[in-house]
Protein backbone atom coordinates (compact mmCIF):
# COMPACT_ATOMS: atom_id res chain seq x y z
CA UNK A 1 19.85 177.98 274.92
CA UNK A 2 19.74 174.42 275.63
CA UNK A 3 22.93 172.30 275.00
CA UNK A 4 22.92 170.33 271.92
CA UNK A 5 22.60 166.17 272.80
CA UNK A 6 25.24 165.10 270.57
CA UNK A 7 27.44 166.68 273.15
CA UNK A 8 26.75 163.81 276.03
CA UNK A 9 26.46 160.36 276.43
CA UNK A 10 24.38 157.82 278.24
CA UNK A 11 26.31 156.28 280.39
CA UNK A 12 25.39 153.22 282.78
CA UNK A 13 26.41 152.48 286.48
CA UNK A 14 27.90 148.95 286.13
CA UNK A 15 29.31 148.59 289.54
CA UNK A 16 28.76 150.36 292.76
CA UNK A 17 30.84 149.96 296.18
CA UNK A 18 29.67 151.98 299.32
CA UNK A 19 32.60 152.66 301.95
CA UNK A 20 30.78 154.88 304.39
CA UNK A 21 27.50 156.37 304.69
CA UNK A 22 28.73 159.24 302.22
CA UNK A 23 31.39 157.58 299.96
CA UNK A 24 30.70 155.66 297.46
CA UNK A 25 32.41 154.53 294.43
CA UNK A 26 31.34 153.70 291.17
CA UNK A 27 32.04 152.03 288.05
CA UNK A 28 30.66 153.46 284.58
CA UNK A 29 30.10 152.57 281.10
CA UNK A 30 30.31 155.93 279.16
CA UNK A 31 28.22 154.53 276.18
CA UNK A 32 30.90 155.91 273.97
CA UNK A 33 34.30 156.71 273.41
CA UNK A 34 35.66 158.71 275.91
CA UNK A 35 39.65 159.66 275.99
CA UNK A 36 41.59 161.76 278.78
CA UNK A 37 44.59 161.90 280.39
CA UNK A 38 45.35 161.06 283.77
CA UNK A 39 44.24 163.83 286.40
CA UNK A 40 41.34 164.93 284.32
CA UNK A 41 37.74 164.71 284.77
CA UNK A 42 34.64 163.95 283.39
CA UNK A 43 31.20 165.78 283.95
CA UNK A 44 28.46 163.58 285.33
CA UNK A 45 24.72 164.55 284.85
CA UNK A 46 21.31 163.90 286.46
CA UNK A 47 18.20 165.06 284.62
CA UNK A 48 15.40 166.41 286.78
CA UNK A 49 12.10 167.54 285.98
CA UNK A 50 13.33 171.27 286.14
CA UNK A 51 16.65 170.79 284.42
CA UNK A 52 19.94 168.82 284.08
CA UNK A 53 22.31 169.16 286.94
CA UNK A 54 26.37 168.69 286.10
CA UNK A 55 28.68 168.82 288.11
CA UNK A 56 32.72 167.60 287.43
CA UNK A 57 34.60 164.97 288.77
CA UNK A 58 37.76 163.82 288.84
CA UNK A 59 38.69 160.13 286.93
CA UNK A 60 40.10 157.50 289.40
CA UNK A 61 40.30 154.86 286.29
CA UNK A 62 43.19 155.10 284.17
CA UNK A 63 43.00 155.80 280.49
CA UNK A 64 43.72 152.40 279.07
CA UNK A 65 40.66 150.99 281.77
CA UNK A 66 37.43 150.36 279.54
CA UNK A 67 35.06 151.95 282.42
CA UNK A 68 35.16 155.31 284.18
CA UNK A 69 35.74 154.94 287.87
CA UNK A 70 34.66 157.86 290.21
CA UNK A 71 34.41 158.50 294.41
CA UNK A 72 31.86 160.49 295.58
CA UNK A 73 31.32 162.00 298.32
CA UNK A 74 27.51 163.09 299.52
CA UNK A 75 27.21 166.61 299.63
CA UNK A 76 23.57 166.29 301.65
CA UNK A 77 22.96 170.17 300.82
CA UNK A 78 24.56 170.07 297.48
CA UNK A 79 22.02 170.08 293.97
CA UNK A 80 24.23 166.92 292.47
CA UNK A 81 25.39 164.33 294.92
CA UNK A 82 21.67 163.28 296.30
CA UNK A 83 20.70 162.41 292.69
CA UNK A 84 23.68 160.80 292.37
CA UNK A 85 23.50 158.74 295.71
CA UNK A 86 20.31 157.54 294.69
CA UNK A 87 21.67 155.64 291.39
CA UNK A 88 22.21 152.11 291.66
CA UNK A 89 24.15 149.28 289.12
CA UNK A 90 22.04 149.20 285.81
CA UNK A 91 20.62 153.26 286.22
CA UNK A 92 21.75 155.83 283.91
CA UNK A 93 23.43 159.61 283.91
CA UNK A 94 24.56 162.05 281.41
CA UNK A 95 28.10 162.14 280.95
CA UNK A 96 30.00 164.73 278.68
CA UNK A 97 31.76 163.14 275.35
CA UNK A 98 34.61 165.32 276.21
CA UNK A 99 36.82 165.15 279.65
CA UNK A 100 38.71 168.34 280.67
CA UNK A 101 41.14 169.58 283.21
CA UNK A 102 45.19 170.58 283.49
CA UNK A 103 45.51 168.79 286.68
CA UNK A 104 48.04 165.92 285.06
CA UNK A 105 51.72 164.92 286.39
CA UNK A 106 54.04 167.78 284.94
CA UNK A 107 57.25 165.93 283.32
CA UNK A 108 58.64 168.62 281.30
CA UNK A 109 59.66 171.07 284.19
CA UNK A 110 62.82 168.38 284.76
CA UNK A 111 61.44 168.45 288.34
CA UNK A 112 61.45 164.26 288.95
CA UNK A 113 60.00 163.92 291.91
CA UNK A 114 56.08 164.32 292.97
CA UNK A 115 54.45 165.44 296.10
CA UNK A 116 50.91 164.45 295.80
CA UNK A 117 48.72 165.96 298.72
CA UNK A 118 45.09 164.94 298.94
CA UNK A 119 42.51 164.33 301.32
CA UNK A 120 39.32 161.60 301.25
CA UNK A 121 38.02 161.81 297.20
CA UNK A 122 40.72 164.79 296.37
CA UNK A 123 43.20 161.47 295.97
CA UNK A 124 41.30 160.04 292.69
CA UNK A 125 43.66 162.02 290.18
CA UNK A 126 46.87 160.47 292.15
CA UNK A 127 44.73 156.79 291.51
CA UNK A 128 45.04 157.95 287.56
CA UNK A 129 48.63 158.89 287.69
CA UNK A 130 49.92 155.38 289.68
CA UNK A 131 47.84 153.65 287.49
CA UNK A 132 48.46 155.24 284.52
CA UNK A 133 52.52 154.48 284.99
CA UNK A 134 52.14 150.99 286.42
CA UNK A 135 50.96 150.12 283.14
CA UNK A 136 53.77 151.83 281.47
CA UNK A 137 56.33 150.55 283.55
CA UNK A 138 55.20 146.90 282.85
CA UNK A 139 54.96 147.62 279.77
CA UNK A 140 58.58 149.15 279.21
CA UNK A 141 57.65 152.77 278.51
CA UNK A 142 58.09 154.38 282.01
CA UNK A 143 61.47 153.87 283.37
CA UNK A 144 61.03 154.92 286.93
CA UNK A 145 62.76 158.23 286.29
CA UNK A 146 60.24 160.09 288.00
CA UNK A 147 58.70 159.55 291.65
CA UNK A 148 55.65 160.00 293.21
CA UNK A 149 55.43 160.63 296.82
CA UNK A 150 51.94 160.60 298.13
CA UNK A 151 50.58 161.54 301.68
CA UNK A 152 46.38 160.92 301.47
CA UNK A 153 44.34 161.99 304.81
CA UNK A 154 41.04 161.30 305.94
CA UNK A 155 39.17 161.67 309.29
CA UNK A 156 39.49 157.69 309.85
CA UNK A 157 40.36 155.16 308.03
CA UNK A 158 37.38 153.48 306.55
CA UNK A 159 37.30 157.17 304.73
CA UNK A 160 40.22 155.90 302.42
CA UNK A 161 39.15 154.47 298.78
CA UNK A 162 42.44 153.42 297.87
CA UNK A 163 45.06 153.01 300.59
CA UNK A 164 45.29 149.17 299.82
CA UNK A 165 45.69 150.08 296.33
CA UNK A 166 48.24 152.46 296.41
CA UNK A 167 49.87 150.43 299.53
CA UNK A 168 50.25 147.66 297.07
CA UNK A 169 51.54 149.35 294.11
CA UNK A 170 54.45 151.10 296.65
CA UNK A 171 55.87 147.31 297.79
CA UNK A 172 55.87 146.51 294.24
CA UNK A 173 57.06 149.54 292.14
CA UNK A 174 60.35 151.84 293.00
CA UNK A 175 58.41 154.96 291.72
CA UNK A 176 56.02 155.50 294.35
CA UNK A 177 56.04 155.85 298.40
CA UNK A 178 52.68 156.34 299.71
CA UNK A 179 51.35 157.11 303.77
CA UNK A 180 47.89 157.36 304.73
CA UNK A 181 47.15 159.24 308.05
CA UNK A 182 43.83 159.91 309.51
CA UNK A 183 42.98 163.18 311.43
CA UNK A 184 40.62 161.70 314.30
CA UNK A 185 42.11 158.83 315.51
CA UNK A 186 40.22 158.75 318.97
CA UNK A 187 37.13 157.96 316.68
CA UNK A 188 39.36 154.67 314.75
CA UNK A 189 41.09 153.26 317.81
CA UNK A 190 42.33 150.24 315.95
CA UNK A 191 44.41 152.83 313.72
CA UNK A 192 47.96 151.82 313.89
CA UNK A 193 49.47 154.53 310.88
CA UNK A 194 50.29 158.09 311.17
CA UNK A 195 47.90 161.10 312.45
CA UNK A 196 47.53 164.52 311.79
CA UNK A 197 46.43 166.54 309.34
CA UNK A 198 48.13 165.95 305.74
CA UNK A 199 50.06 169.76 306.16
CA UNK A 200 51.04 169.05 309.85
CA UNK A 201 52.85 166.32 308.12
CA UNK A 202 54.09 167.83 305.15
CA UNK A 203 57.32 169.19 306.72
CA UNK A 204 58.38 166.07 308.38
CA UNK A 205 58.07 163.82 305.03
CA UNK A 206 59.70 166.45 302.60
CA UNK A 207 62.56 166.69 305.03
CA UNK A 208 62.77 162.62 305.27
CA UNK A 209 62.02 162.33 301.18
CA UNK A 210 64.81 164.99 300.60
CA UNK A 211 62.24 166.62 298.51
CA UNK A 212 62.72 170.51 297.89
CA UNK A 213 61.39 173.26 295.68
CA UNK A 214 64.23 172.19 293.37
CA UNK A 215 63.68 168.78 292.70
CA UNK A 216 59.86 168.29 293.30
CA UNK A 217 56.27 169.42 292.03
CA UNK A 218 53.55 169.63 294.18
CA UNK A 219 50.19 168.78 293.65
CA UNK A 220 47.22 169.73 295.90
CA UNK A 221 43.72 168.08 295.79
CA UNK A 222 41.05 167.57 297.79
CA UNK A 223 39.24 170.04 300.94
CA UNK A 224 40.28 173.94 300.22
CA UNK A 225 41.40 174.26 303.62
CA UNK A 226 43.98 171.42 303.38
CA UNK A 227 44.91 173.67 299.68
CA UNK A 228 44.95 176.63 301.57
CA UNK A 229 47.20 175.47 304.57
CA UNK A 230 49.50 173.45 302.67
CA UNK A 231 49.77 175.66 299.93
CA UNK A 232 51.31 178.20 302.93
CA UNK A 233 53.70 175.70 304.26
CA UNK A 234 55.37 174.79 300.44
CA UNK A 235 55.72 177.76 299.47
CA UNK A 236 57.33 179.05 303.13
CA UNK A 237 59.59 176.17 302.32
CA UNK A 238 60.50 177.50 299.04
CA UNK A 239 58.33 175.38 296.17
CA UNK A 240 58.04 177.45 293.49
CA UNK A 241 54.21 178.20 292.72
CA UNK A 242 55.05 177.80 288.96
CA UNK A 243 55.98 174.29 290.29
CA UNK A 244 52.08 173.68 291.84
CA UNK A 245 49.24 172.70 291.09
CA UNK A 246 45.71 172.50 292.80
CA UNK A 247 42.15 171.03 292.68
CA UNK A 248 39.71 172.71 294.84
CA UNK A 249 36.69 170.00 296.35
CA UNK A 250 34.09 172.65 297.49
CA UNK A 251 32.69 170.41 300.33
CA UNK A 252 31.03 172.83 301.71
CA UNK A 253 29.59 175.20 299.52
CA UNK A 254 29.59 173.59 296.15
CA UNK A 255 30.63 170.06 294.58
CA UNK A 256 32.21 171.10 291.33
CA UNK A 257 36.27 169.91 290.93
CA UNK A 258 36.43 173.19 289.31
């Protein structure tokens, strides 16, 4: 049964910013209103002459921003991501009326601190949450009395979306601490920050943060096998599961955030 139209909206590319050869990031005008919550996402469309192809992905833009920013990642195999690489400023897409998703920073557990572990596009919900509370906290509402401590990998560095960003927000704010570190580094030889994978590094920053299964939620997003690996190490180190949370990017076999 085909899904009723009053369910989507036509929403517009107003800005588009390519970073590699399969990341890009754009800006978009739903068309509508469209509320969420930091950490959830919104479902993108692309009609074709067989059907509509949706897909999910996570919100970089925070929810008092008046556009919906995404990064995307070209899936060259995958039904979605071609359409969507094709789209320029001005072109159009279906986009859900309603976002969805559970993936938000968890402040009732009394658990203050954060450990936010992503890798390439898997670090747009963390974009939400720093932007989200940067607002508050000018603002007056957020007090710093939680803290986010982010660790966002790539393969090189011209991989990361945000690392300026979220390296500017840390020198100004006392909430957040943020390192970038790339996994090929004889690829990027002008790299000067930390390498390894983001869970060969997970022990050595928890120890330095004093973060423990105690005091700190976890949240995983990005490549399953980063999930999968770091997932091990937390809970070896005695995070709580009830105290994590994961989003799964199928890179290889599908492009869904869910």
């Amino acid at each position: 049964m085909p899904v009723s139209e009053d369910k989507f909206f036509r929403a517009r590319i107003t800005h588009r910013h390519d970073l590699a050869e399969d990341l890009w990031v754009i800006r978009i005008d739903p068309g509508g209103p469209f509320s969420f919550a930091a950490g959830q996402y919104a479902t993108l469309g692309v009609d074709t002459p067989a059907k509509r192809v949706e897909r999910a992905y996570s919100i970089v833009s925070a929810p008092y921003e008046k556009e919906i920013e995404i990064f995307i990642e070209l899936v060259p195999q995958g039904e979605l991501t071609p359409l969507l690489y094709k789209l320029q400023v001005g072109d159009s897409m279906t986009m859900r009326k309603v976002s969805k998703g559970r993936f938000t920073l968890d402040v009732k557990s009394g658990r203050t601190n954060h450990l936010l572990l992503s890798t390439v596009t898997g670090i747009a919900p963390f974009v939400s949450y720093v932007r989200s509370l940067h607002n508050d906290w000018k603002d007056g509402r957020f007090k710093s009395e939680h803290h986010l401590y982010m660790i966002n990998g790539a393969s090189r560095s011209w991989e990361f979306g945000y690392r300026e960003e979220m390296e500017k927000f840390a020198r100004e704010v006392p909430w957040l601490t943020y390192v970038s570190t790339i996994s090929r580094p004889w690829e990027d030889t002008k790299w000067q920050g930390e390498t390894g994978r983001v869970e060969d590094l997970i022990r050595k920053y928890t120890d330095q943060w004093g973060l423990n299964g105690h005091n700190t939620s976890t949240y995983l997003c990005g490549h399953p096998q980063m999930i999968e690996n770091g997932k091990g190490i937390l809970l070896r180190g005695g995070y709580p599961k009830e105290g994590m949370k994961e989003e799964v990017y199928w890179i290889a076999s599908k492009e869904a955030t869910e």
